[in-house]
Protein backbone atom coordinates (compact mmCIF):
# COMPACT_ATOMS: atom_id res chain seq x y z
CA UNK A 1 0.22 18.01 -6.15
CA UNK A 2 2.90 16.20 -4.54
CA UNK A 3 5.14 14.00 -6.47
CA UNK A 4 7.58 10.87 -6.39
CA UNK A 5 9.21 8.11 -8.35
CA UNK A 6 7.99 4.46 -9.37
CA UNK A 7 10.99 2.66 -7.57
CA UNK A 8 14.13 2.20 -9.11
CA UNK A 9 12.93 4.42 -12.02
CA UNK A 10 13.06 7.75 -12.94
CA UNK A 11 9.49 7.64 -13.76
CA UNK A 12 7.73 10.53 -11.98
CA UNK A 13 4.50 9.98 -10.64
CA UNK A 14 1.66 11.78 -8.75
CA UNK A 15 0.87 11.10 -5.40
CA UNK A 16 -2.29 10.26 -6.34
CA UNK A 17 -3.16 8.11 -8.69
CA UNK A 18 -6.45 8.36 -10.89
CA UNK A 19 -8.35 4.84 -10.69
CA UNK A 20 -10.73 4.23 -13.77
CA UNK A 21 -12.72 0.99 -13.08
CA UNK A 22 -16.45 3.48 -13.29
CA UNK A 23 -15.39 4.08 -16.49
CA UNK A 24 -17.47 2.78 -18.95
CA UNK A 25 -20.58 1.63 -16.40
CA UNK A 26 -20.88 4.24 -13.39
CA UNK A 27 -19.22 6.82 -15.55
CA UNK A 28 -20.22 7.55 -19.00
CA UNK A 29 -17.41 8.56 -21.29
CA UNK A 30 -18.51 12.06 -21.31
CA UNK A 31 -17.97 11.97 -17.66
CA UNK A 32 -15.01 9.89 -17.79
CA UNK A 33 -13.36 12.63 -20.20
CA UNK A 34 -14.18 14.85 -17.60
CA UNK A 35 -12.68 13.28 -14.88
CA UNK A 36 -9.60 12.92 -16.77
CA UNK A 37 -9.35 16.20 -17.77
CA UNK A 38 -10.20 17.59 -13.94
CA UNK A 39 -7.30 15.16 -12.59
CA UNK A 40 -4.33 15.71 -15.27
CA UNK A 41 -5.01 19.65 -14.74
CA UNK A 42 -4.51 19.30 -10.94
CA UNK A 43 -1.32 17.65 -11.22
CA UNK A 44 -2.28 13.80 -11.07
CA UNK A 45 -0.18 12.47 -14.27
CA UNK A 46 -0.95 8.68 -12.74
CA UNK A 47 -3.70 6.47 -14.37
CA UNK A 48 -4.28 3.02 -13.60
CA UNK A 49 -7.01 1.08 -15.21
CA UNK A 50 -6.91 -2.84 -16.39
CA UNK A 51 -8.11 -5.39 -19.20
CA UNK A 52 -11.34 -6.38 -17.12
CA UNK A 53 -12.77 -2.75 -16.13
CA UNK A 54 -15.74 -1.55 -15.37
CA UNK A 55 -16.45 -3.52 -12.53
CA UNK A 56 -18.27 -5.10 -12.04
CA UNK A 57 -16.47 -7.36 -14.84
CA UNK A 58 -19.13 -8.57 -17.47
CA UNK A 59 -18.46 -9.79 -20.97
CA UNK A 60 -20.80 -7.23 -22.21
CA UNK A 61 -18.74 -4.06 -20.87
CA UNK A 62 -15.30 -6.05 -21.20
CA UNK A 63 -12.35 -3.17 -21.33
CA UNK A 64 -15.08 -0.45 -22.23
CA UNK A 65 -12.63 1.19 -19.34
CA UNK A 66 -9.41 1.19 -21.76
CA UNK A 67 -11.22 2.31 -24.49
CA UNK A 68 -12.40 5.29 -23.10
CA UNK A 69 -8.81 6.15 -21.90
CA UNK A 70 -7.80 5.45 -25.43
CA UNK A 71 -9.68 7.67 -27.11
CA UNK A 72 -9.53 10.51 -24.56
CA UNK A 73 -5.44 10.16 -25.01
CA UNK A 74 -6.32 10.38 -28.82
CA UNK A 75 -8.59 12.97 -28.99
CA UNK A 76 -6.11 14.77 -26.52
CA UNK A 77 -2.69 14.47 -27.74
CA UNK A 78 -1.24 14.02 -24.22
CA UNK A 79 -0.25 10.83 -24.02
CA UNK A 80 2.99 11.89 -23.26
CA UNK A 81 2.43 13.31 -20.06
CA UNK A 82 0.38 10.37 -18.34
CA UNK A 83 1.81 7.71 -16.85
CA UNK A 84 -0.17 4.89 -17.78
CA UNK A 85 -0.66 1.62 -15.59
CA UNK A 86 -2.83 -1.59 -16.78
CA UNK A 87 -3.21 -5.14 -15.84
CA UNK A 88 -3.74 -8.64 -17.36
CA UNK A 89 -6.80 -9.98 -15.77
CA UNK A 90 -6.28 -13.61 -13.57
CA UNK A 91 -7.68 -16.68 -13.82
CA UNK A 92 -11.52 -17.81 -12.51
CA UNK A 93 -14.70 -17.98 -13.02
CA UNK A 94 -15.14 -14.32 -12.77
CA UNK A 95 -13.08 -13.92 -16.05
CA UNK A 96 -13.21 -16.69 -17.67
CA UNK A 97 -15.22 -14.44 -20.70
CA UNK A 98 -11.67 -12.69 -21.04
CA UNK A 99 -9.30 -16.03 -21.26
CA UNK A 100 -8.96 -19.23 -19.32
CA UNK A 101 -5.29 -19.70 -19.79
CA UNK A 102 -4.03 -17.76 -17.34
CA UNK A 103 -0.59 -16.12 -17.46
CA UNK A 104 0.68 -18.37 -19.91
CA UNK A 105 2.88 -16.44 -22.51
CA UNK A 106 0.46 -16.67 -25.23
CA UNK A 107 -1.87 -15.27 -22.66
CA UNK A 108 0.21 -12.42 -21.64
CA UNK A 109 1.14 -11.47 -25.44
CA UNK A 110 -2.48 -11.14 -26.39
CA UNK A 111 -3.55 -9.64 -23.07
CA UNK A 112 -0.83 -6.30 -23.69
CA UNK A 113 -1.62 -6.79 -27.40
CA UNK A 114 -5.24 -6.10 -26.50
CA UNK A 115 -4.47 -3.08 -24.26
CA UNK A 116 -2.34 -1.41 -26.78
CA UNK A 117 -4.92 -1.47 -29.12
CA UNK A 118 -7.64 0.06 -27.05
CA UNK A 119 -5.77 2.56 -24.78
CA UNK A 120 -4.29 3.67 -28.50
CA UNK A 121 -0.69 3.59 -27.32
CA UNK A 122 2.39 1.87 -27.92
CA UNK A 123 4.02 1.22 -24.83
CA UNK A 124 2.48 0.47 -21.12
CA UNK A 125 4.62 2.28 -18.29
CA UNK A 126 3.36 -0.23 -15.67
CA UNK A 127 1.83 -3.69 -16.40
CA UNK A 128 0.59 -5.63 -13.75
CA UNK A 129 -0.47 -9.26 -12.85
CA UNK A 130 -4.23 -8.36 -11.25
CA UNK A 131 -4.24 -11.59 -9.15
CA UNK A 132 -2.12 -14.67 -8.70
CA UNK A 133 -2.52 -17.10 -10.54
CA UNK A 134 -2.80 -19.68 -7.46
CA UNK A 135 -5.35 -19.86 -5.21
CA UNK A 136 -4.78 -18.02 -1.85
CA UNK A 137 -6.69 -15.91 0.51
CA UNK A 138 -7.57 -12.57 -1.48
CA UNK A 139 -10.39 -10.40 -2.01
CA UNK A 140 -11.26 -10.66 1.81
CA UNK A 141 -10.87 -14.15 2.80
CA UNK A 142 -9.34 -13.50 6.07
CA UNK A 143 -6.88 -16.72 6.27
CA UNK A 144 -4.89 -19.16 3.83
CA UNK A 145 -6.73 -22.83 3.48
CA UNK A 146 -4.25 -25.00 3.85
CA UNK A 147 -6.47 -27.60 1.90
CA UNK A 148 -6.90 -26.00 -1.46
CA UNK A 149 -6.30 -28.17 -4.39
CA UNK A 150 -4.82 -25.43 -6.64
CA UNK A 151 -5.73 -25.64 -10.28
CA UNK A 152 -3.23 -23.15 -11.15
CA UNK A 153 0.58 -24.35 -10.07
CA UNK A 154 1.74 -20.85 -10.18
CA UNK A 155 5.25 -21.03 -12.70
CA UNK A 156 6.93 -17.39 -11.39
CA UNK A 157 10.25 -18.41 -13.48
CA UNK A 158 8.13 -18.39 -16.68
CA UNK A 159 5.82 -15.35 -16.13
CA UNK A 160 8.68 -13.13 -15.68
CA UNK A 161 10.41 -14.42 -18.76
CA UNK A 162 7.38 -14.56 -20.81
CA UNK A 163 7.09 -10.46 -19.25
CA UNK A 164 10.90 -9.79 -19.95
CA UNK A 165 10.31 -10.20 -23.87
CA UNK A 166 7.67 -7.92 -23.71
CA UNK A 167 10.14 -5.56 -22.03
CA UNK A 168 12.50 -6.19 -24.44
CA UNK A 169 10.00 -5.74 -26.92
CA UNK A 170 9.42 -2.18 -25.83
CA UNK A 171 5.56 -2.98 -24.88
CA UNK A 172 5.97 -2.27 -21.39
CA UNK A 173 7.99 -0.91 -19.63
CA UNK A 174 7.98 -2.03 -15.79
CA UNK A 175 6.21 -4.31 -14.14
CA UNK A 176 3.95 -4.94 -11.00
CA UNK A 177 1.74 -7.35 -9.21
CA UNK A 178 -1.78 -6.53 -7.59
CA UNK A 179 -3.57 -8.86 -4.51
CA UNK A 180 -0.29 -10.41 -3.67
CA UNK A 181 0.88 -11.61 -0.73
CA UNK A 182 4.13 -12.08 0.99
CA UNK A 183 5.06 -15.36 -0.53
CA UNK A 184 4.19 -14.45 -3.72
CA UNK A 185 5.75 -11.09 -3.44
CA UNK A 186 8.77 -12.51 -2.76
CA UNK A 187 8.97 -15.59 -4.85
CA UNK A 188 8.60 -12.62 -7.76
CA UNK A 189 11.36 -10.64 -6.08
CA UNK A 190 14.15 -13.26 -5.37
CA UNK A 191 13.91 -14.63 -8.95
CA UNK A 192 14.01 -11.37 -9.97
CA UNK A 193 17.55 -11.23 -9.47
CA UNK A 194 18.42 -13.81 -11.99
CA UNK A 195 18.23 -11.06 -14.77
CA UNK A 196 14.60 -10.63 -14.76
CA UNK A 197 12.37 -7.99 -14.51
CA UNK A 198 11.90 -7.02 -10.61
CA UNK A 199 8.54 -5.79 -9.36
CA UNK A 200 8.42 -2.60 -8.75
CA UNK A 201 4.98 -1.98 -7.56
CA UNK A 202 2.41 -3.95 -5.50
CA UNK A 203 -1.41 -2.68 -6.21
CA UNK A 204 -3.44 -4.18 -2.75
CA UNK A 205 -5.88 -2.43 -1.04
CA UNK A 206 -5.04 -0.79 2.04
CA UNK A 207 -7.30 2.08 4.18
CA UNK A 208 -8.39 2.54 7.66
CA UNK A 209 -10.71 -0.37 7.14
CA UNK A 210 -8.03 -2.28 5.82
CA UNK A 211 -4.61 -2.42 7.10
CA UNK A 212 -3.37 -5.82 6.68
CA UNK A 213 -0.37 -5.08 4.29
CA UNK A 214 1.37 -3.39 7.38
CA UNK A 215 1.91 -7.39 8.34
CA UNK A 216 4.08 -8.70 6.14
CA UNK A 217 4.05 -6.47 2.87
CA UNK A 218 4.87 -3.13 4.26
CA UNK A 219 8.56 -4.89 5.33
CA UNK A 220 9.14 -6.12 2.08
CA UNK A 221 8.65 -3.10 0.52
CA UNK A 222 11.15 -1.03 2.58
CA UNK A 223 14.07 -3.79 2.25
CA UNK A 224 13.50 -4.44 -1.67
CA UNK A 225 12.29 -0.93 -2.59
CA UNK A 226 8.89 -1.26 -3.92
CA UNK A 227 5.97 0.79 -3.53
CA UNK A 228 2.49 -0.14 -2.74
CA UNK A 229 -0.07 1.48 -5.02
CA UNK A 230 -3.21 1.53 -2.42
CA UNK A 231 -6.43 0.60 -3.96
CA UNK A 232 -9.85 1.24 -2.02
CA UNK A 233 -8.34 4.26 0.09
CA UNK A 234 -12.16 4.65 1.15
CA UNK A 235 -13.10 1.17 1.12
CA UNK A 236 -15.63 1.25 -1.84
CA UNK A 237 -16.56 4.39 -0.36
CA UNK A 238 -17.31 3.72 2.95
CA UNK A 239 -14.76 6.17 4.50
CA UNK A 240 -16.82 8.85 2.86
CA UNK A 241 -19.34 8.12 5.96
CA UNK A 242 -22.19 8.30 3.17
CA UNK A 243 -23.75 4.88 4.09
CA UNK A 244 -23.67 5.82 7.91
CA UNK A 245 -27.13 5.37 10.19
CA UNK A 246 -28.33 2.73 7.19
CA UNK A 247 -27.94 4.89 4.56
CA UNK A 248 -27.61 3.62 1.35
CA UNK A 249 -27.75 6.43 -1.58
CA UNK A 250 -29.68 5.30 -4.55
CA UNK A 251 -26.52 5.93 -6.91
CA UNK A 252 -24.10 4.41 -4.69
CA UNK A 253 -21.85 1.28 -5.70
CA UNK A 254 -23.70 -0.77 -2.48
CA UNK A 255 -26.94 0.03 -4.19
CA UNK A 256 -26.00 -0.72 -7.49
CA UNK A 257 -24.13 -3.80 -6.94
CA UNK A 258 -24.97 -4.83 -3.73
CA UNK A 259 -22.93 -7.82 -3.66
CA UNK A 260 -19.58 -5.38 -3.80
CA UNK A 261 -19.69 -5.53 0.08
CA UNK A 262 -16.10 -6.22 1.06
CA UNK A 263 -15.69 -3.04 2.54
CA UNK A 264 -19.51 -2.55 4.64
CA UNK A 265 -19.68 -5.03 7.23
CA UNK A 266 -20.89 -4.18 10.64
CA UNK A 267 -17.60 -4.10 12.26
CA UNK A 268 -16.84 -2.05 9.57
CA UNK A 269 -19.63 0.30 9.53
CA UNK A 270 -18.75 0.74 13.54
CA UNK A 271 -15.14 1.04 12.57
CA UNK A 272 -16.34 4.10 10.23
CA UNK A 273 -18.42 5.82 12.73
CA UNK A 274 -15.52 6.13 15.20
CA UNK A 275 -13.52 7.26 12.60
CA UNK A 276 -15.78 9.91 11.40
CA UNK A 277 -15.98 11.15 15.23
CA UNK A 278 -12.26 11.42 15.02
CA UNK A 279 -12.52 13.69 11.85
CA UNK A 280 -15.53 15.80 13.48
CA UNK A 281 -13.48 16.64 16.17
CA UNK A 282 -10.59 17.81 14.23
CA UNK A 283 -12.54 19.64 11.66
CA UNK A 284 -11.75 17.20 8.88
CA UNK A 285 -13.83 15.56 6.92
CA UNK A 286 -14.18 11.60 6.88
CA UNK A 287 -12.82 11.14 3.00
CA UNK A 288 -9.83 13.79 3.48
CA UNK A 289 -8.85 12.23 6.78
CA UNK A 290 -9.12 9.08 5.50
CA UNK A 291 -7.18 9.77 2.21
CA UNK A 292 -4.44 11.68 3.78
CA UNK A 293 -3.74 8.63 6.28
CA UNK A 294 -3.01 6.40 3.30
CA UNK A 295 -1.09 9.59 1.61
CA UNK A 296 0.93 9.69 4.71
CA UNK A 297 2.52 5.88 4.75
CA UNK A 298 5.93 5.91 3.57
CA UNK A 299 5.64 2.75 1.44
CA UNK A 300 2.76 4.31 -0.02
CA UNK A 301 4.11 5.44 -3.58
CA UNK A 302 0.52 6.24 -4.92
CA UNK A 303 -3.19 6.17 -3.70
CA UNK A 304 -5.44 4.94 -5.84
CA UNK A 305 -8.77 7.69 -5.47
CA UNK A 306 -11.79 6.92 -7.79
CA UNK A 307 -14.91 8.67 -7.78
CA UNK A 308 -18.27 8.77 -9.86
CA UNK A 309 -19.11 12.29 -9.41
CA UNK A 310 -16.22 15.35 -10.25
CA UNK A 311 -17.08 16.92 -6.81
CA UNK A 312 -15.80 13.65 -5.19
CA UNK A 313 -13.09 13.31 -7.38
CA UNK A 314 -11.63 17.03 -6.56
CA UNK A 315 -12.20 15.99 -2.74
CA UNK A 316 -10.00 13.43 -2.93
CA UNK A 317 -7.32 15.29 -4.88
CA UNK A 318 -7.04 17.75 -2.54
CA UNK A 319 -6.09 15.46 0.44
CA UNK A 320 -2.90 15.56 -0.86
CA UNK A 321 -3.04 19.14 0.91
CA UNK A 322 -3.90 17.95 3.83
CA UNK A 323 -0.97 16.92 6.73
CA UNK A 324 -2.82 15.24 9.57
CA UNK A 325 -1.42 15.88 13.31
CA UNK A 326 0.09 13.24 15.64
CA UNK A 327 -3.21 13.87 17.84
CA UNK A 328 -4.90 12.39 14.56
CA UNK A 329 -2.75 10.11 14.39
CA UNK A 330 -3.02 8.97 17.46
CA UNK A 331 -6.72 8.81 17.93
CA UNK A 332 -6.76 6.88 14.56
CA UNK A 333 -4.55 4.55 16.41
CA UNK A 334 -6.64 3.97 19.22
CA UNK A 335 -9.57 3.14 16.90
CA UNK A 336 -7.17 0.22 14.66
CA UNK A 337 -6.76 -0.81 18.15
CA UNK A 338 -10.01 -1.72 19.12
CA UNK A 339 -11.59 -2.80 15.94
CA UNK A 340 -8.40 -3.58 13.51
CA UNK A 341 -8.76 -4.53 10.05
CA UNK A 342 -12.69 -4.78 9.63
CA UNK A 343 -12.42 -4.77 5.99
CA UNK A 344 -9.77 -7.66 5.21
């Protein structure tokens, strides 16, 4: 395993980061245990998970996700040697069977006291905002409406005081935001520097499907040091080539929830065939080349790999061993070129 920091920390963290959101509906706990188990033996010391998981996000299965992570930490005695990463869930209808208050303080205090309690822990190395609060283009809508009538009038001065108490408090410990973009990355940043907390991690997807936070995020990162955590490395996966030619696998997320189809439009699909061409022809395969592109970006601090099966999951750990070649590279190039960002 390869290794680095959270920014401005001394926190060491895998490379790759263990995401959790089967966890409780894909994945039983038995198999979530196992995953667990497979990932902190090969190095990966990195979890993320969040208030809302499984997804899909249902008020029956709300936080089964934590839970499990809880009591495998319990049963374990290791919770020591994972570095643990959570979120407060954002406002909409899509959550509104968690709160409907957004990140008001009162929301925020619950929402960590809530984590504690199921991940059976005391502090939270990384807590993140898992949307803004605002209404802007994210999960996939392509450009900002300059119409919207926000409900939410995102207050950034009183989130991060509301989160520096909890720092202070000894809760969590860092904090991060998740689907953010420029503006709102930076709003966070600058006021930051009043003596509050500063970001220190942005959680947005980013894959060969997907490579919008080149545009805008990818800068801010390098000037104010934060990392991106990369969610959806293989786009739901997509960049495993397994729904190539029509093919849709009868335990597969797309059959399961077919609505989950950010990531498997047509461009997209075309987009994946041209990239699995590129991997045939340097004796790679799809998910490792894929995986080790988004290993290789330098404001990458972690990729987020998930998987519902253990052989995927050791797969995509062992991209970390892989270094791709500037041929790769520049074939993969050529490909963005054509058909860039598919998968917004």
């Amino acid at each position: 395993m390869k290794y680095t920091y959270l920014p401005s920390t001394k926190i060491k963290v895998s490379k790759i980061c263990l995401g959790t959101m089967t966890f409780g509906n894909q994945n039983s706990e038995l198999e979530g245990f196992e995953q667990m188990d497979y990932a902190l033996e090969n190095g990966v010391n990195f979890f993320d998970t969040a208030e809302l998981y499984p997804v899909p996000a249902t008020a029956a299965l709300y936080a089964e996700t934590e839970k499990i992570i809880g009591k495998w930490m319990n049963q374990r005695k290791n919770r020591d040697q994972i570095v643990l990463a959570t979120k407060i869930a954002g406002p909409g209808d899509y959550t509104k069977h968690i709160r409907t208050t957004g990140f008001s303080e009162n929301s925020l205090i619950s929402a960590i006291d809530g984590s504690l309690k199921r991940l059976q822990t005391d502090y939270i190395d990384l807590y993140q905002l898992h949307w803004p609060e605002r209404i802007t283009n994210t999960f996939g809508k392509r450009g900002f409406n300059a119409s919207f009538d926000d409900q939410w009038q995102e207050n950034f001065q009183t989130v991060l005081e509301s989160l520096k108490k909890l720092i202070f408090s000894g809760k969590i410990r860092n904090i991060g935001l998740s689907n953010e973009n420029p503006w709102g990355f930076m709003k966070y940043l600058e006021l930051s520097k009043n003596n509050l907390p500063k970001t220190i991690t942005i959680q947005n997807p980013y894959s060969l499907l997907n490579r919008l936070f080149e545009v805008g995020n990818a800068e801010i990162c390098k000037r104010e040091n934060v990392g991106l955590l990369a969610y959806s490395p293989l786009g739901f996966g997509v960049l495993s080539g397994k729904y190539l030619n029509g093919k849709i696998p009868s335990d597969s997320r797309l059959s399961l929830f077919p609505n989950l189809s950010r990531f498997s439009s047509e461009n997209s699909m075309k987009a994946t065939q041209c990239y699995y061409e590129i991997a045939k022809k340097h004796n790679l395969s799809l998910t490792q080349m894929s995986l080790s592109f988004v290993n290789s970006r330098a404001f990458v601090t972690s990729n987020i790999i998930g998987a519902t099966k253990l052989s995927q999951l050791k797969e995509n750990i062992e991209s970390i061993n892989i270094d791709l070649t500037e041929e790769v590279f520049n074939d993969i190039e050529k490909v963005h070129n054509l058909i860039p960002n598919p998968a917004p």
